[in-house]
PDB file of N, CA and C in Angstrom:
ATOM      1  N   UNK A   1       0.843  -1.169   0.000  1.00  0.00           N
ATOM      2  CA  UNK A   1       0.000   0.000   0.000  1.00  0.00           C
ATOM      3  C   UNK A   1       0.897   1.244   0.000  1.00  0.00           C
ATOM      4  N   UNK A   2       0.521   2.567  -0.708  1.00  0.00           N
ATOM      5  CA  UNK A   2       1.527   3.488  -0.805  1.00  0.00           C
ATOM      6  C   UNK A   2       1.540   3.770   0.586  1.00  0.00           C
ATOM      7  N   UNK A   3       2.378   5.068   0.834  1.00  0.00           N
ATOM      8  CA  UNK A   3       2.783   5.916   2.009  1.00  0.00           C
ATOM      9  C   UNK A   3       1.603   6.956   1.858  1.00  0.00           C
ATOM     10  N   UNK A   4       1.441   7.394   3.163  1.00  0.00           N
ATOM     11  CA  UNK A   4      -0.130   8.486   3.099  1.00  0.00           C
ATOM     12  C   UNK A   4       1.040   9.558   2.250  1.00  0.00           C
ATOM     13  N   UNK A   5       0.634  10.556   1.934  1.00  0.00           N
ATOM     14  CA  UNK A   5       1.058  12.024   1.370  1.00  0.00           C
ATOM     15  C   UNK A   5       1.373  12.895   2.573  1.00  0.00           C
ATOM     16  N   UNK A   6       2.364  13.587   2.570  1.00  0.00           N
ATOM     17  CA  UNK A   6       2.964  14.101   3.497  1.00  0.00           C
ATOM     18  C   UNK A   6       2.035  15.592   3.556  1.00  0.00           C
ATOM     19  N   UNK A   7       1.579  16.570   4.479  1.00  0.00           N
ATOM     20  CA  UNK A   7       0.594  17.318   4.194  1.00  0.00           C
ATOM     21  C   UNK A   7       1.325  18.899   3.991  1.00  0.00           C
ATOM     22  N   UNK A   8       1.003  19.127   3.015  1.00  0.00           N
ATOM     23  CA  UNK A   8       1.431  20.545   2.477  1.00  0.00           C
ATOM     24  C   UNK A   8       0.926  22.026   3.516  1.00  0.00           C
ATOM     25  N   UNK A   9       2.051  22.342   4.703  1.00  0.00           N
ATOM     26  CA  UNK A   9       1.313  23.033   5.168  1.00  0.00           C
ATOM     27  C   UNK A   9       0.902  24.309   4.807  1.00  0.00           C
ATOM     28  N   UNK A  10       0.631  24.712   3.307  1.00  0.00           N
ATOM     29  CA  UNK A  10       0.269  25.733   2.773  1.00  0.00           C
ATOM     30  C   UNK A  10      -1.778  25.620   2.650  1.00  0.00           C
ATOM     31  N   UNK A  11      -1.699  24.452   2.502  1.00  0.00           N
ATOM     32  CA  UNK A  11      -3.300  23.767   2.109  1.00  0.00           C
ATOM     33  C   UNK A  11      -4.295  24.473   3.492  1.00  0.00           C
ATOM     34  N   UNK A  12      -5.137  24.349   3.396  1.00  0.00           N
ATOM     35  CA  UNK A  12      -6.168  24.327   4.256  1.00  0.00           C
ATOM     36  C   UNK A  12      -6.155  23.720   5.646  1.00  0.00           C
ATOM     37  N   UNK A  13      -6.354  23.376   6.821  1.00  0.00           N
ATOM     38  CA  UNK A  13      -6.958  22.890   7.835  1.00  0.00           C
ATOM     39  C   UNK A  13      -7.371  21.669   8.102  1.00  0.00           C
ATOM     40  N   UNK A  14      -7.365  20.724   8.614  1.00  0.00           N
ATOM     41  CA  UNK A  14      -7.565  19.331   7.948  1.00  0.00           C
ATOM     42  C   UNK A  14      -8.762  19.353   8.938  1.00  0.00           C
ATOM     43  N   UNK A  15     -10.071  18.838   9.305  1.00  0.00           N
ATOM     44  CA  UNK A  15     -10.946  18.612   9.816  1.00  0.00           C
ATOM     45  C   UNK A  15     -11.727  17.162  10.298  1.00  0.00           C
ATOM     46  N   UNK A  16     -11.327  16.887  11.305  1.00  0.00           N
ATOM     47  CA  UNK A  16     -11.147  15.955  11.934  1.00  0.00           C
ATOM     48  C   UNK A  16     -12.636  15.253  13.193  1.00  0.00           C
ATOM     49  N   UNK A  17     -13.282  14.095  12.993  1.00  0.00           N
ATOM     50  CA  UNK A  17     -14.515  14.090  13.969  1.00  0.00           C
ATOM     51  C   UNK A  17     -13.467  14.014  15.562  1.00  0.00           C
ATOM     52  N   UNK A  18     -14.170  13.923  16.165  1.00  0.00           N
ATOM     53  CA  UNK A  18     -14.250  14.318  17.374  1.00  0.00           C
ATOM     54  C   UNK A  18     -13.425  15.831  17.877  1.00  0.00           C
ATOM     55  N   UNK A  19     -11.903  15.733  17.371  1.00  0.00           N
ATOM     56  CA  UNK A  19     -10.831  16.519  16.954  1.00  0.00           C
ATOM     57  C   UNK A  19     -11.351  17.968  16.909  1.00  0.00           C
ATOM     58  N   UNK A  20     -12.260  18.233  15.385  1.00  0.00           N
ATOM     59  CA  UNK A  20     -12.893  18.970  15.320  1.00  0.00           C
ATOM     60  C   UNK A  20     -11.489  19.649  13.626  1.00  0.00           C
ATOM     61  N   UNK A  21     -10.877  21.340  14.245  1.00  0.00           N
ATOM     62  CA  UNK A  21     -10.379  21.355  13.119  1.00  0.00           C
ATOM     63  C   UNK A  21      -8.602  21.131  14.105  1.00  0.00           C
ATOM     64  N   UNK A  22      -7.986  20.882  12.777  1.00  0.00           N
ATOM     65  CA  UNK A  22      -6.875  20.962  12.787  1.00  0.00           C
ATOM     66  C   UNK A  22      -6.223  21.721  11.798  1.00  0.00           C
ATOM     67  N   UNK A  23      -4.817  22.180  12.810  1.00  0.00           N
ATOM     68  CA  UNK A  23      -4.322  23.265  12.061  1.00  0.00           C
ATOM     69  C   UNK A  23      -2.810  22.938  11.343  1.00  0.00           C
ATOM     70  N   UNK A  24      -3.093  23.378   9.739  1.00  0.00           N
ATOM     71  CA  UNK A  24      -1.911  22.771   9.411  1.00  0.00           C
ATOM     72  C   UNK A  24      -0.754  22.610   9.309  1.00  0.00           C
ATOM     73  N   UNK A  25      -0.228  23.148  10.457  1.00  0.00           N
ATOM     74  CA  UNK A  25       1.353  22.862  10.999  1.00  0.00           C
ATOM     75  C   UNK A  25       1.220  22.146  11.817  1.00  0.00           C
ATOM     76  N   UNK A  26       0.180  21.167  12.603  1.00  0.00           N
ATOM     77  CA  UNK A  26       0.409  20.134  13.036  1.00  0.00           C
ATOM     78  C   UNK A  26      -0.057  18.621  12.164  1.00  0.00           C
ATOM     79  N   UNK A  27      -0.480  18.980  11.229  1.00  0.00           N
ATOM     80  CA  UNK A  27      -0.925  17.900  10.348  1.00  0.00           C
ATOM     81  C   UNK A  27       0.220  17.356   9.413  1.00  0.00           C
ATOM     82  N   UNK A  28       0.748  16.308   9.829  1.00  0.00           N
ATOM     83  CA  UNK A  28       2.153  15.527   9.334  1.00  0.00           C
ATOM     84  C   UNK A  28       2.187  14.262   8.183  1.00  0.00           C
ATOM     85  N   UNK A  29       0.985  13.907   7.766  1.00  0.00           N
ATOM     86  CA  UNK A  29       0.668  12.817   7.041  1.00  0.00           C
ATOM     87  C   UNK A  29      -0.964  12.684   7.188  1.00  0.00           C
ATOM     88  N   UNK A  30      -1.487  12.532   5.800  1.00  0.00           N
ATOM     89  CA  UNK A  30      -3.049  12.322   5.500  1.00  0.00           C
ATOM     90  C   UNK A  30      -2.986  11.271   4.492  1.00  0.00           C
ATOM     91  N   UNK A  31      -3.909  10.361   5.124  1.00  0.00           N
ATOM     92  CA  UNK A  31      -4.706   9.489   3.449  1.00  0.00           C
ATOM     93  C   UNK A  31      -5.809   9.435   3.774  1.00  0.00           C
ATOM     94  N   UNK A  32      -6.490   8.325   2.596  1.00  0.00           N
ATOM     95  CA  UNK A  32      -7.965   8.508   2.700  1.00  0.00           C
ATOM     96  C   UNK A  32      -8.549   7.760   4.360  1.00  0.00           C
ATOM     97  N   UNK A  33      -7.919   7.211   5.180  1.00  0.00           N
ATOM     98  CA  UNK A  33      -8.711   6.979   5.987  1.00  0.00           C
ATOM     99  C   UNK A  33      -7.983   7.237   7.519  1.00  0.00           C
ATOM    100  N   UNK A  34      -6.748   8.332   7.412  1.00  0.00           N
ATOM    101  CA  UNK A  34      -5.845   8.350   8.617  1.00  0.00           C
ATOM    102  C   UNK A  34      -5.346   9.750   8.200  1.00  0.00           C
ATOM    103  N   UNK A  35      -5.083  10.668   9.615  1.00  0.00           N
ATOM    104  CA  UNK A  35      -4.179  11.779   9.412  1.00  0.00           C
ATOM    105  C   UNK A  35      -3.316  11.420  10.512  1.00  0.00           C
ATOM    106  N   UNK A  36      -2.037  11.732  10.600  1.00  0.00           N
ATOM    107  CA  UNK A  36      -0.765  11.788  11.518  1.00  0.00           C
ATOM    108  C   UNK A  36      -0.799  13.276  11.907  1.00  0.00           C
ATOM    109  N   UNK A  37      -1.086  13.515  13.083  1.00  0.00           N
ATOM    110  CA  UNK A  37      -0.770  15.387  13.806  1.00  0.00           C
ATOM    111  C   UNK A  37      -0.154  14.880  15.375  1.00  0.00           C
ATOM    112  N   UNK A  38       0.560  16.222  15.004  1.00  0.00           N
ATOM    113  CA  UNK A  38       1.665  16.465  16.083  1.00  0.00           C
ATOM    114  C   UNK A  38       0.884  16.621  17.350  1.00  0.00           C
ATOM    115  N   UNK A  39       1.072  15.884  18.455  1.00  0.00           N
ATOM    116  CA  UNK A  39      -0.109  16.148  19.382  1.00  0.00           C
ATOM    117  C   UNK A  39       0.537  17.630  20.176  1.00  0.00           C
ATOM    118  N   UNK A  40      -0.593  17.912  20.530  1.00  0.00           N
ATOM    119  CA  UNK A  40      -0.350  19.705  20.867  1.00  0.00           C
ATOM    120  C   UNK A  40       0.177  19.767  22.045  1.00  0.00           C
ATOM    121  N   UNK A  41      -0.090  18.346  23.496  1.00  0.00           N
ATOM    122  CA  UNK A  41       0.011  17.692  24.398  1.00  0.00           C
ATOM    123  C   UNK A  41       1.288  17.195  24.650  1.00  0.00           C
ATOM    124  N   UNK A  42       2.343  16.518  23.890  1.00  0.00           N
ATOM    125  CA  UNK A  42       2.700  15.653  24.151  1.00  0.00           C
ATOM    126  C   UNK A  42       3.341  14.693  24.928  1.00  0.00           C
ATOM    127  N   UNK A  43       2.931  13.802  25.340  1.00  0.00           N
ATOM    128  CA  UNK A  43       3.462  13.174  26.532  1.00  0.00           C
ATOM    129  C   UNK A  43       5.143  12.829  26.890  1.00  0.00           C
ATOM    130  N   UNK A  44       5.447  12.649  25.605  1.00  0.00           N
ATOM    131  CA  UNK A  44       7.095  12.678  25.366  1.00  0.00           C
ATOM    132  C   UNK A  44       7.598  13.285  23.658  1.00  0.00           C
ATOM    133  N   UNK A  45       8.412  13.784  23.838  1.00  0.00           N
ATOM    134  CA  UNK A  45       9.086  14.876  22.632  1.00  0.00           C
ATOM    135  C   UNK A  45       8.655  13.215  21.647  1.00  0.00           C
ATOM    136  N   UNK A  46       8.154  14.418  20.530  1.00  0.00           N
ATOM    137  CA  UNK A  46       8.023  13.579  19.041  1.00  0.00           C
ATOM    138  C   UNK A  46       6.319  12.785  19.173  1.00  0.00           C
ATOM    139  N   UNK A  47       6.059  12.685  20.236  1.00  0.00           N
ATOM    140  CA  UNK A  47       4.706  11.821  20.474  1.00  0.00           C
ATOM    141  C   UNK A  47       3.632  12.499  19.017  1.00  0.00           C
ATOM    142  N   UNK A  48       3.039  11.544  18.058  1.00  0.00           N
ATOM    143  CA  UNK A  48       2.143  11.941  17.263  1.00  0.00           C
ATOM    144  C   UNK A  48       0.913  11.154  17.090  1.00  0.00           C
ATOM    145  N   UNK A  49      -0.447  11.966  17.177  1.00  0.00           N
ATOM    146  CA  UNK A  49      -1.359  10.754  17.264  1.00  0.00           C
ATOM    147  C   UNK A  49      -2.100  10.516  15.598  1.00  0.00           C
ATOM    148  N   UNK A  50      -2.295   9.437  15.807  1.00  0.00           N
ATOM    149  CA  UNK A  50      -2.789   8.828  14.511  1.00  0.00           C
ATOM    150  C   UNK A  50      -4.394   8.774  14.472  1.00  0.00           C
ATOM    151  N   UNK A  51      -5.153   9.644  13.877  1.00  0.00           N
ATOM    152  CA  UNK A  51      -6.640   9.773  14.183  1.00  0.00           C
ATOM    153  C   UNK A  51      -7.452   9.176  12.765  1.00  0.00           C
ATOM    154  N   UNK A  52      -8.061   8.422  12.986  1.00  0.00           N
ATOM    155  CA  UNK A  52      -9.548   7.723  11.484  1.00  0.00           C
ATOM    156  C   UNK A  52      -9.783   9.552  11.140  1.00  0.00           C
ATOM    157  N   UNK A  53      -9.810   9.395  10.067  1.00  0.00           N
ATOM    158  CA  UNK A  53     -10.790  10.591   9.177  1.00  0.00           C
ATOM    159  C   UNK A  53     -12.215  10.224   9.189  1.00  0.00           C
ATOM    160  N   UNK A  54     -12.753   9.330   9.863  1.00  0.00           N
ATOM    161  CA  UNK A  54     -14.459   9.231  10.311  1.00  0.00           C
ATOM    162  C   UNK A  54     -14.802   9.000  11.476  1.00  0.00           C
ATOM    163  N   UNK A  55     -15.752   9.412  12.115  1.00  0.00           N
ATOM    164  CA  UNK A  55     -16.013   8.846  13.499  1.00  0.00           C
ATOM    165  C   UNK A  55     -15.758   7.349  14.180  1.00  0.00           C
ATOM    166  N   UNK A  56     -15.169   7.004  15.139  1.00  0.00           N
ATOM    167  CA  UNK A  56     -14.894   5.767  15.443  1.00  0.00           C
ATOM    168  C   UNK A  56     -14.471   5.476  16.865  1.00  0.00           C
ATOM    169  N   UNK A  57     -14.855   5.118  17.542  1.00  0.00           N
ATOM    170  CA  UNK A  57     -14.347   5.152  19.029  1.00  0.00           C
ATOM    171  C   UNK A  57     -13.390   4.163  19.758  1.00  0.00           C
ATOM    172  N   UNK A  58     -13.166   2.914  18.775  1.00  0.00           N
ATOM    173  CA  UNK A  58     -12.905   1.984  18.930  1.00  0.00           C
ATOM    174  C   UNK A  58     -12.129   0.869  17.647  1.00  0.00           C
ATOM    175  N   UNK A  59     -11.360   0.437  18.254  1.00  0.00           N
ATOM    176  CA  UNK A  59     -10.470  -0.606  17.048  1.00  0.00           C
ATOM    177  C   UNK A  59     -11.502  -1.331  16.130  1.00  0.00           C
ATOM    178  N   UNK A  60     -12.373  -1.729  17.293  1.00  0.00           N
ATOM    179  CA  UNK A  60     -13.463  -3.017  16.505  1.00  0.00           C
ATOM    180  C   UNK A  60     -14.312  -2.077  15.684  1.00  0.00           C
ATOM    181  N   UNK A  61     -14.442  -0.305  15.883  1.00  0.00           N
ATOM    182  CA  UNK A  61     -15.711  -0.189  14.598  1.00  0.00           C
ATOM    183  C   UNK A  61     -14.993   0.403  13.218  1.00  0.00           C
ATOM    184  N   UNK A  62     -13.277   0.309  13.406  1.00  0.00           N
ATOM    185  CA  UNK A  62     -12.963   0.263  12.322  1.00  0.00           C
ATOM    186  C   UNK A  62     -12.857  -0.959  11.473  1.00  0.00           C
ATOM    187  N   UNK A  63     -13.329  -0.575   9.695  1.00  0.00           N
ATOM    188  CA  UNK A  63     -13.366  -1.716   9.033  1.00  0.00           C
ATOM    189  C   UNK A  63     -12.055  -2.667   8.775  1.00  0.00           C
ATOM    190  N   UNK A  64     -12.381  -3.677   8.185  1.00  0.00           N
ATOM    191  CA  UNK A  64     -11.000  -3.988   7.873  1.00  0.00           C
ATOM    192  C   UNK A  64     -10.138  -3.579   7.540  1.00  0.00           C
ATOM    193  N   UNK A  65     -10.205  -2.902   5.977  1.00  0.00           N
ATOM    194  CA  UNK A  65      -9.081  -2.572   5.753  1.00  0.00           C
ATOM    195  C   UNK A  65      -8.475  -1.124   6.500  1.00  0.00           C
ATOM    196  N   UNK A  66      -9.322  -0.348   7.253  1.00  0.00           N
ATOM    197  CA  UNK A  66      -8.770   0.640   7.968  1.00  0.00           C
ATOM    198  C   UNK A  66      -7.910   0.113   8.833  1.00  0.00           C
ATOM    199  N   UNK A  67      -8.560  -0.883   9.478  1.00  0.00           N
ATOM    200  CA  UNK A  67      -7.164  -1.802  10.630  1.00  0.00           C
ATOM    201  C   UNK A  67      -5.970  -2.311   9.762  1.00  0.00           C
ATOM    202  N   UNK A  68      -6.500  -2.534   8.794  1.00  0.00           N
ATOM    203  CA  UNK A  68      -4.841  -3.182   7.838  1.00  0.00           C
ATOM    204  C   UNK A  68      -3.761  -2.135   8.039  1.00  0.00           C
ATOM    205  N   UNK A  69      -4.637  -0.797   7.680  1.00  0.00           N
ATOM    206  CA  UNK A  69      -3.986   0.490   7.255  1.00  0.00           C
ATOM    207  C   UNK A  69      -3.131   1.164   8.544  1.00  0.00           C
ATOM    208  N   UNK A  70      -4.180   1.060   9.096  1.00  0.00           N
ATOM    209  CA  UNK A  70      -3.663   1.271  10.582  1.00  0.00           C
ATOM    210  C   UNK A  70      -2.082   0.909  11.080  1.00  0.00           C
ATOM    211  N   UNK A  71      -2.447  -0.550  10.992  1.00  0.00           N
ATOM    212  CA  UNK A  71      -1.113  -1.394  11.759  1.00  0.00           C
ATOM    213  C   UNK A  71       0.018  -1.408  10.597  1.00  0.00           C
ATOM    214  N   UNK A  72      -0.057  -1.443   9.526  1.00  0.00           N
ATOM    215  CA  UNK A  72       0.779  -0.793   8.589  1.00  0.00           C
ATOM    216  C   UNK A  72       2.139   0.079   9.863  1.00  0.00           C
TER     217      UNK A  72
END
């Protein structure tokens, strides 16, 4: 499977469910079903969280291949 696209921080805002918006100097990698952002938080230097681009609360209500994508 390719590599997500690295996110151009000239682009727009990436908009995120629960998240809400994100701003794009923390948005580090997008594909169609995952963005990588710099957590604003982070618990230890470099920490980045990996968020679904759809609502999901849980491992099990992502579909398969989002979990493929995921653990990728």
């Amino acid at each position: 499977m390719p590599l997500p696209e690295t996110h151009d921080s000239t682009r727009k805002p990436v908009v995120l469910p629960v998240f809400g918006v994100i701003e794009p100097e923390r948005v580090l990698a997008v594909d169609e079903w995952f963005a990588v952002i710099a957590d604003k938080f982070p618990v230890t230097p470099g920490h980045v969280l990996i968020v679904p681009r759809r609502a999901a609360s849980r491992f099990g209500e992502l579909s398969v291949p989002e979990r493929v994508r995921l653990l990728e």
